[in-house]
Protein backbone atom coordinates (compact mmCIF):
# COMPACT_ATOMS: atom_id res chain seq x y z
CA UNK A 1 0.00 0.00 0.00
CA UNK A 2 1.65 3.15 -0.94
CA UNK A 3 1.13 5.73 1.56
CA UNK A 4 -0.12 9.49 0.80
CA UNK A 5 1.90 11.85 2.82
CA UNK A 6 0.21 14.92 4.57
CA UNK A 7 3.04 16.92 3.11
CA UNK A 8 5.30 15.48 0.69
CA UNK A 9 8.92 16.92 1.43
CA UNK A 10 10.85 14.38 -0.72
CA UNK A 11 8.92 15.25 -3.44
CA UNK A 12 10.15 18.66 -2.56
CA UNK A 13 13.21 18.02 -2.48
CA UNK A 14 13.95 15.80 -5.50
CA UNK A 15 12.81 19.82 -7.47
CA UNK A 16 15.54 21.84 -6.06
CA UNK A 17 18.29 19.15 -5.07
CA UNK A 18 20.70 20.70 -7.78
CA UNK A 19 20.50 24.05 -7.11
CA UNK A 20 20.62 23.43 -3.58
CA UNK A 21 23.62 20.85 -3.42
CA UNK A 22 25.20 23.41 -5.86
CA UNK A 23 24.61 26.35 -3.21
CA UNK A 24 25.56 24.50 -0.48
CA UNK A 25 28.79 23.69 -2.42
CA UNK A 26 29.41 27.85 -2.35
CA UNK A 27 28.87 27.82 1.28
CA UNK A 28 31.36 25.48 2.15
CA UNK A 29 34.34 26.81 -0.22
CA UNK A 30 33.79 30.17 1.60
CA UNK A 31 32.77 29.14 5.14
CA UNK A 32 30.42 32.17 5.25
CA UNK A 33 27.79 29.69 7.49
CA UNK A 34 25.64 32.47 9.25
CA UNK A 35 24.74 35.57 7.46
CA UNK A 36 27.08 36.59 4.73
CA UNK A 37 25.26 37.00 0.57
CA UNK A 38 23.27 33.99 0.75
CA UNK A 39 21.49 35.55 3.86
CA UNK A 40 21.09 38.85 2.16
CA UNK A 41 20.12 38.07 -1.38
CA UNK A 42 17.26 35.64 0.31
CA UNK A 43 16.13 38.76 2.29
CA UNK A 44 16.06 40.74 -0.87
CA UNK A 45 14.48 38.27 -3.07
CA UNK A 46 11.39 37.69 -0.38
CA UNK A 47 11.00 41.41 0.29
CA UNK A 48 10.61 41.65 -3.40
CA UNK A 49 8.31 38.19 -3.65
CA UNK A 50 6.22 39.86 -1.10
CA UNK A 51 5.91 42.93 -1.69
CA UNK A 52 7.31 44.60 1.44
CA UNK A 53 10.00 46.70 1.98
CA UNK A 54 12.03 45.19 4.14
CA UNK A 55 12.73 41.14 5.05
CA UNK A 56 15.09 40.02 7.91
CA UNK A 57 16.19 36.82 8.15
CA UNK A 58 15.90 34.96 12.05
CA UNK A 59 16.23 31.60 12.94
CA UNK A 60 13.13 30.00 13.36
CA UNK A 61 8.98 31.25 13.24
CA UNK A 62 8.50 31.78 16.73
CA UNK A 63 11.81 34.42 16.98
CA UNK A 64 10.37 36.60 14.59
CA UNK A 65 6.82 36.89 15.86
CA UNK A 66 8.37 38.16 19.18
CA UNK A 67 11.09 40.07 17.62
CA UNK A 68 8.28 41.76 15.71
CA UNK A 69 6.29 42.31 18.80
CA UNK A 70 9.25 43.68 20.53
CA UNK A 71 9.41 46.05 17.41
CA UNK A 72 5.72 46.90 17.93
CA UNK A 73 6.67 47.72 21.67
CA UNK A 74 5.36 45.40 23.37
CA UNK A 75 6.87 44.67 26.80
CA UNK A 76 6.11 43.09 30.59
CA UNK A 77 2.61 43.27 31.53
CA UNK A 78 1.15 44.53 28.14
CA UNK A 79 -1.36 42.65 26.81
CA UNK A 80 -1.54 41.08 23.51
CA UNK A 81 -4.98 39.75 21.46
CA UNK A 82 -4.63 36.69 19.45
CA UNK A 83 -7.06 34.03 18.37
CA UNK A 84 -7.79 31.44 20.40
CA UNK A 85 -7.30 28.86 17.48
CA UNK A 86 -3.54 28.77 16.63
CA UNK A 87 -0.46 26.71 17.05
CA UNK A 88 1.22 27.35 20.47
CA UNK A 89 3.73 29.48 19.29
CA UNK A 90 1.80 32.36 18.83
CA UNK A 91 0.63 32.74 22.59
CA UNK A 92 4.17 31.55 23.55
CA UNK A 93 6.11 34.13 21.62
CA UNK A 94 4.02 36.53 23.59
CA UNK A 95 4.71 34.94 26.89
CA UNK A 96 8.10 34.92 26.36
CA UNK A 97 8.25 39.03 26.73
CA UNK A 98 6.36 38.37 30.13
CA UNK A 99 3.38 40.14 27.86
CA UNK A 100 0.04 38.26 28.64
CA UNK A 101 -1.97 36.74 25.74
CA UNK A 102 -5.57 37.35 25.52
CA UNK A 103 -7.77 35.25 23.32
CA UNK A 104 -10.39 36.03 21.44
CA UNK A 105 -13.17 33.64 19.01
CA UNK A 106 -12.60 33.14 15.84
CA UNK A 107 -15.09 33.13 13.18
CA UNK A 108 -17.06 29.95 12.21
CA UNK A 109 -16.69 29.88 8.68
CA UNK A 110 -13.10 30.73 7.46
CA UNK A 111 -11.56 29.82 10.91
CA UNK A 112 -10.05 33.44 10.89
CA UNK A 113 -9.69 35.56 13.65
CA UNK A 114 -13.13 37.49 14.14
CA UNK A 115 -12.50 40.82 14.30
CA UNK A 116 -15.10 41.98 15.97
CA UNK A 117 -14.18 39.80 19.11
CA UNK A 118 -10.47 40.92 19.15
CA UNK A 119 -11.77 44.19 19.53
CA UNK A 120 -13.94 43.43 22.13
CA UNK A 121 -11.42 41.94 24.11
CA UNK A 122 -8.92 45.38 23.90
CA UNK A 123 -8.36 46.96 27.05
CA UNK A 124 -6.44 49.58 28.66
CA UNK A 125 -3.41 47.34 28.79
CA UNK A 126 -3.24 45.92 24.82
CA UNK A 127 -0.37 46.65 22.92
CA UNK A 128 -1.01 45.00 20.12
CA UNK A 129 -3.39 42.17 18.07
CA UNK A 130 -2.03 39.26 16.54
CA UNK A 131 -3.95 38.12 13.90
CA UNK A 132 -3.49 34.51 12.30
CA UNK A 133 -3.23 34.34 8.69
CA UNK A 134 -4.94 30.52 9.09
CA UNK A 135 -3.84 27.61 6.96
CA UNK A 136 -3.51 30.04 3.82
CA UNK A 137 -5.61 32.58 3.90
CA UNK A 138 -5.56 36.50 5.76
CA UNK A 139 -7.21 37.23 8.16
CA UNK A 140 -9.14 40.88 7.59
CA UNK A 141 -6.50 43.21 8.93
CA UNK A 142 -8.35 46.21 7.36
CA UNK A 143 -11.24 45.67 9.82
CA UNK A 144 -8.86 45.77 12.76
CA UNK A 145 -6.75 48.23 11.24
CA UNK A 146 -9.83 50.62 11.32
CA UNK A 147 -11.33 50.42 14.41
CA UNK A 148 -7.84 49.83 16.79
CA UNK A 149 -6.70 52.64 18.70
CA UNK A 150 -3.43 54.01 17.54
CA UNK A 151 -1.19 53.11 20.37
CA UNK A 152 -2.52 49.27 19.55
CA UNK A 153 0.05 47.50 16.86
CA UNK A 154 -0.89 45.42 14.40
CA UNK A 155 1.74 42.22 14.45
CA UNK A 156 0.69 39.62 11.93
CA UNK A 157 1.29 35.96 12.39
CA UNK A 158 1.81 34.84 8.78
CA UNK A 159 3.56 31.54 9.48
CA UNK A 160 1.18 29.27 6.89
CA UNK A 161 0.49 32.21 4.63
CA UNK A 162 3.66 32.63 2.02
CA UNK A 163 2.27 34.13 -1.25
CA UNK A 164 -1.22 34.86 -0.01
CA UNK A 165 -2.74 38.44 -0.19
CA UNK A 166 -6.57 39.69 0.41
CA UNK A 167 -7.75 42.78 -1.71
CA UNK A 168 -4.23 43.56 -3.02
CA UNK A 169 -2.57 43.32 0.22
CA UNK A 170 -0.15 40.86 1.48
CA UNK A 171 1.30 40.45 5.37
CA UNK A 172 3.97 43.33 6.48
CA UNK A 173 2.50 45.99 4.39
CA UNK A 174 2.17 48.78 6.80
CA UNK A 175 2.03 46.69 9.65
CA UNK A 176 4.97 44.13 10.80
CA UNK A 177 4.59 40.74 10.06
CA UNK A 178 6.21 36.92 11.01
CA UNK A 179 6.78 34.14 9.16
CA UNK A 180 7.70 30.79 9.50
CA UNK A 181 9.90 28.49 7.07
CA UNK A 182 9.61 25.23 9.06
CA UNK A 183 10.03 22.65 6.55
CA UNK A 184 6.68 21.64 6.10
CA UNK A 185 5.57 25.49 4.84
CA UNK A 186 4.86 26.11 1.63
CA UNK A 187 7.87 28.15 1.78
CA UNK A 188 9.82 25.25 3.88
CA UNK A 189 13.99 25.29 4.83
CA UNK A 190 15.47 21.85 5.95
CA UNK A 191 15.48 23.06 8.90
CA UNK A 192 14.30 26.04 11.21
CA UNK A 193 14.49 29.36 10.03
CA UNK A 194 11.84 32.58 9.46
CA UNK A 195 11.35 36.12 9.15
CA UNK A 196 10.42 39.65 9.77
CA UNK A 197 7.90 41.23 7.02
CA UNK A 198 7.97 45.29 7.52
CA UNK A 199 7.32 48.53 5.20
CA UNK A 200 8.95 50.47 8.99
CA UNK A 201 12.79 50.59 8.04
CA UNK A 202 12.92 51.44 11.86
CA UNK A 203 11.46 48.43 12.86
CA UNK A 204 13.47 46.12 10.45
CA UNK A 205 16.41 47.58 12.08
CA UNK A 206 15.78 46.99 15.45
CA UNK A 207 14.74 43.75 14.49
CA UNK A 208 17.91 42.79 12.86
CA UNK A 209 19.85 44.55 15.83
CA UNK A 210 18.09 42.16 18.60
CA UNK A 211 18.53 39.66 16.81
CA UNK A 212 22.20 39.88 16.19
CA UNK A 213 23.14 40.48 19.97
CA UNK A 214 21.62 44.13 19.94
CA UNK A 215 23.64 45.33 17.40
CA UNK A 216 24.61 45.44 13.93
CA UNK A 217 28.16 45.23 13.87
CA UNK A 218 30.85 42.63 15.44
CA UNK A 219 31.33 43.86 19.23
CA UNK A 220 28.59 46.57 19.14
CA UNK A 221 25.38 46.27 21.47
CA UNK A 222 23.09 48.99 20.81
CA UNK A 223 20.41 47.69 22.45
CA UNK A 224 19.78 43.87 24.83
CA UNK A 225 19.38 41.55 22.26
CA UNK A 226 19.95 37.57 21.66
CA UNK A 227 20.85 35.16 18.91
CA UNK A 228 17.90 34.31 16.24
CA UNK A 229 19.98 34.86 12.79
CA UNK A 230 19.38 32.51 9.72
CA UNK A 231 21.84 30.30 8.58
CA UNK A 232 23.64 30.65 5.33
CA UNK A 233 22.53 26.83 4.17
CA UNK A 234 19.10 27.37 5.05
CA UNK A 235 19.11 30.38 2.52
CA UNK A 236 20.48 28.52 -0.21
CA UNK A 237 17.51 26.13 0.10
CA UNK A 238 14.65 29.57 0.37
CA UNK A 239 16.19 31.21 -1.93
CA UNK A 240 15.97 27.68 -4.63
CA UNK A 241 11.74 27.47 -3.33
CA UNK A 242 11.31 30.25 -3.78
CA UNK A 243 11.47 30.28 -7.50
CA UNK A 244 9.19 27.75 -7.34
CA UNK A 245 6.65 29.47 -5.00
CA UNK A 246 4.25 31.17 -7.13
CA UNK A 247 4.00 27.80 -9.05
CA UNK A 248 3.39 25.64 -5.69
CA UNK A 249 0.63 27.60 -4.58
CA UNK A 250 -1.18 27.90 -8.18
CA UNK A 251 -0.77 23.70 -8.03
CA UNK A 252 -2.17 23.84 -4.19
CA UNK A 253 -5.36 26.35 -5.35
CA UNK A 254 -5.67 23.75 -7.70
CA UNK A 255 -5.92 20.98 -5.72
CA UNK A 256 -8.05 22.52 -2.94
CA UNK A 257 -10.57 23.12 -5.69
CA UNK A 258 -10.42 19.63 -7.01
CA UNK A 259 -10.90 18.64 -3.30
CA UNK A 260 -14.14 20.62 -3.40
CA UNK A 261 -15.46 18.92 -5.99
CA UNK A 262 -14.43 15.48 -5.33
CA UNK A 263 -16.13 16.55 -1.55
CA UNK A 264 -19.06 17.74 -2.25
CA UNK A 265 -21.59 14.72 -1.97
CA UNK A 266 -20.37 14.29 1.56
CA UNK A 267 -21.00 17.96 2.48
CA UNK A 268 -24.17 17.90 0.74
CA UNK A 269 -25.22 14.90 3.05
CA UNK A 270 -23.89 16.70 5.52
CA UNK A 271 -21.05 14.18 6.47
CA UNK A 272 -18.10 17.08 6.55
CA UNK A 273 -17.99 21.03 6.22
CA UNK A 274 -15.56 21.86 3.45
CA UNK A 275 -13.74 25.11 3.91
CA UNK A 276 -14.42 28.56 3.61
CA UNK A 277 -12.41 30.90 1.76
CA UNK A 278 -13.46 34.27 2.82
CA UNK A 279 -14.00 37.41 -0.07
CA UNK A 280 -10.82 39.43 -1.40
CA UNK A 281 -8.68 36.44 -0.61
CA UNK A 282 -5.91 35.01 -2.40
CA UNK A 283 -5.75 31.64 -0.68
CA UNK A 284 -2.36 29.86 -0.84
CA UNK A 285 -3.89 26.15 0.67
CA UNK A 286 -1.30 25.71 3.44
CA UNK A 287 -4.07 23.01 4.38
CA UNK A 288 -6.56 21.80 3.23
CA UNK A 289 -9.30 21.27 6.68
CA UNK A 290 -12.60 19.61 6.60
CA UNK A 291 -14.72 19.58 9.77
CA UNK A 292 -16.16 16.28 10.60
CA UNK A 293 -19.87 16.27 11.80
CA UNK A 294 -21.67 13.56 13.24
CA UNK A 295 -18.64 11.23 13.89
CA UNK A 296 -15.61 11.09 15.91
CA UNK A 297 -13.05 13.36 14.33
CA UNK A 298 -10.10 11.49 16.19
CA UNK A 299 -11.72 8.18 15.21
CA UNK A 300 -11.83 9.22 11.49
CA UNK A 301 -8.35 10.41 11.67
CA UNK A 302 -7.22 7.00 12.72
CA UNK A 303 -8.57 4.58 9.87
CA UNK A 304 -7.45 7.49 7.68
CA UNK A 305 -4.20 6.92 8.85
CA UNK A 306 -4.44 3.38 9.07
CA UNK A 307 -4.91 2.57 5.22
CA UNK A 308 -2.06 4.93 4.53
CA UNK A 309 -3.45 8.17 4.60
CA UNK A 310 -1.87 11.21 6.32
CA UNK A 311 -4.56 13.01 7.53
CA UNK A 312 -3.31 15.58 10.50
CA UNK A 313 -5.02 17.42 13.21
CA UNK A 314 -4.36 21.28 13.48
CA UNK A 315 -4.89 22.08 16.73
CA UNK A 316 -6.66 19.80 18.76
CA UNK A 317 -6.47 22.16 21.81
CA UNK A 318 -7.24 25.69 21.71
CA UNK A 319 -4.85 28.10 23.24
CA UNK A 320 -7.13 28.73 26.81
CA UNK A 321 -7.74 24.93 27.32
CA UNK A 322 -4.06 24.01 27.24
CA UNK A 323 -1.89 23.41 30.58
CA UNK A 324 0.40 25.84 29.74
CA UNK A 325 -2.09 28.44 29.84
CA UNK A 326 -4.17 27.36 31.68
CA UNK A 327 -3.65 30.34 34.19
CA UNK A 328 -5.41 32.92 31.85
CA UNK A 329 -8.24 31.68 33.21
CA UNK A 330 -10.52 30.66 30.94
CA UNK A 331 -12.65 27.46 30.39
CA UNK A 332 -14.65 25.51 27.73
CA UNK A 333 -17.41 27.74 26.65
CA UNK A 334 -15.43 30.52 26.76
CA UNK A 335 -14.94 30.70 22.90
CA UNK A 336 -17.70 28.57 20.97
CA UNK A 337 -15.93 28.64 17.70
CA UNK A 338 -12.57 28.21 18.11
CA UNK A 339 -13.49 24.66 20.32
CA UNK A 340 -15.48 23.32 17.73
CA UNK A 341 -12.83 23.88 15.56
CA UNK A 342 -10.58 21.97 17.81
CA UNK A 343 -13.09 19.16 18.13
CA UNK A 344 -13.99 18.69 14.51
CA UNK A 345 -11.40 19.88 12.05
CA UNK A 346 -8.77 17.38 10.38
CA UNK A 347 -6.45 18.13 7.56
CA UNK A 348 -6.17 16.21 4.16
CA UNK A 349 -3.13 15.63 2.19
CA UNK A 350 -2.45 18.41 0.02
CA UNK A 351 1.23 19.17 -1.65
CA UNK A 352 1.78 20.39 -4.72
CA UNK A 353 2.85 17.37 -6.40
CA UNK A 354 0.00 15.61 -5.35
CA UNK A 355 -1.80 13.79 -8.54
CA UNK A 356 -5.75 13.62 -9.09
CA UNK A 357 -5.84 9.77 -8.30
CA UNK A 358 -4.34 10.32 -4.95
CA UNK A 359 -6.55 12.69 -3.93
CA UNK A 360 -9.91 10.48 -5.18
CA UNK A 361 -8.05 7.76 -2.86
CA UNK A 362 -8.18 10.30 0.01
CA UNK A 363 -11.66 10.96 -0.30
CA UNK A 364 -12.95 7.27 -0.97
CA UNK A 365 -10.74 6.49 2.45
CA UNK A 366 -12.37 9.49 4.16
CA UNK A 367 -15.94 8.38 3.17
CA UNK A 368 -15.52 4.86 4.13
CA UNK A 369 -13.90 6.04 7.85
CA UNK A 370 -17.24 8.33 8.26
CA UNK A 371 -19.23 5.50 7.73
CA UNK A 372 -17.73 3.47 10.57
């Protein structure tokens, strides 16, 4: 039985091996390891890709969101909105400035941060929102962006979003912006690695200086700071994807919508609830999520993955009902939408490379799990 990946990094791979063994080749004749023109030219390139002025490198996802926080301000004892559906990281990042996170619902079709409860939940102490640019789409930073008051910063969380944009507008454009290039993005390293997304030249420099030691320059500490730089090998692999990128995510909208199709009996029996993409969006399909109704979503999950299908759960615990913030002190019920998410939602295989009769086996396998 040939098993169908969630994501398919060999397949990744085997498109960029040359140019990658090639750069790494560079990198070892000069010894330039961290930093150096790999670094830079990456930085460049993205900027340019995405359409923002500036693009530091850092070493992994969860660096640059608080390195961009600490660029929006944000210290001890501010507080910071974010949805209450999102990976970990996002609350953590905040926690690790001794800031205090402070989720809010998301909305029950796209999965997307509802604006109207993150504004609800600003108080006199919020320094900044975070919203989650879920599984490939933006959230509606306009909305926010309208209503916030001005000494509130808007710090995107763009981690699963690489080549997305809604009405024209892509993350980091007059606001700051993280991203992730954990290998299994659509933008993926071989390794950790991510970055800062800013139009604020100020901001990308104190970003870079933090991150360097708090300065700079060799020996020069402008400001506290720590180490979060991206490796020189980790660029050569970006810098070879992203070529590749625009390409990737035209081949992922493609498969999402064949996904639709092959999906819609079962949501028309009301089996599943296929996503939502909301208007203005460019979607980039960093998943693909279907909630289950009806039938145990961890159950399904299982004989998925039992006849060699790698379905995934993203998240099964919300940010208030895990241990680790648990002292927030919130409890089930407290936001509707983001646990039914948690309870329901499971992610399908979805790469680029993947081929029209894998993803017929996918659904066949899914429809026989939901019937028990």
């Amino acid at each position: 039985m040939n098993r169908i990946p969630l994501v398919d990094l060999k397949a990744a791979h085997e498109e960029v091996a040359d140019e990658v063994r090639a750069g790494f080749d560079r990198i070892l004749a000069h010894t330039a390891f961290v930093g150096g023109e790999e670094v830079r030219r990456f930085e460049r390139e993205y900027a340019g890709f995405g359409g923002v002025g500036h693009c530091v490198g850092v070493a992994n996802g969860t660096d640059a969101l608080e390195l961009a926080l600490r660029a929006a301000g944000v210290g001890p004892g501010d507080e910071v909105v974010l949805p209450a559906n999102t990976f970990i990281a996002t609350a953590g990042a905040v926690a690790r400035i001794a800031a205090r996170p402070v989720p809010a619902d998301c909305l029950p079709g796209s999965h997307l941060l509802d604006p109207a409860a993150a504004l609800a939940a600003v108080g006199p102490a919020t320094r900044a929102v975070v919203p989650v640019h879920l599984y490939g789409q933006m959230a509606d930073v306009a909305a926010l962006a309208e209503r916030l008051p001005a000494r509130v910063r808007i710090v995107e969380d763009a981690a699963q979003c690489q080549g997305a944009s809604r009405d024209g507008r892509t993350p980091g454009r007059g606001h700051l912006a993280a991203t992730s290039f954990y290998p299994g993005k659509n933008l993926g390293a071989y390794g950790d690695a991510g970055a800062v997304l800013t139009d604020d030249e100020e901001a990308a420099g104190l970003v870079r200086a933090v991150a360097n030691h708090g300065g700079v320059a060799k020996y020069r500490h402008d400001v506290p700071g720590f180490n979060s730089r991206l490796d020189a090998l980790q660029a050569v692999v970006l810098r070879a994807k992203l070529k590749r990128l625009a390409a990737g995510n035209a081949a992922r909208r493609t498969a999402a919508a064949r996904y639709d199709e092959l999906l819609a009996g079962l949501a028309a029996a009301g089996r599943i609830v296929l996503p939502v993409t909301e208007p203005g969006n460019v979607h980039v399909w960093h998943l693909y999520t279907v909630q289950v109704t009806g039938a145990d979503r961890d159950a399904v999950v299982g004989k998925l993955n039992a006849e060699g299908v790698g379905a995934g759960v993203h998240y099964p615990d919300p940010v208030h009902l895990t241990p680790a913030f648990r002292h927030l002190g919130h409890a089930r019920g407290d936001f509707p939408n983001a646990e039914g998410v948690a309870d329901r939602t499971l992610s399908l295989p979805l790469f680029p490379q993947i081929t029209p009769d894998q993803q017929r086996r996918v659904v066949d396998t899914l429809a026989h799990a939901l019937d028990g």
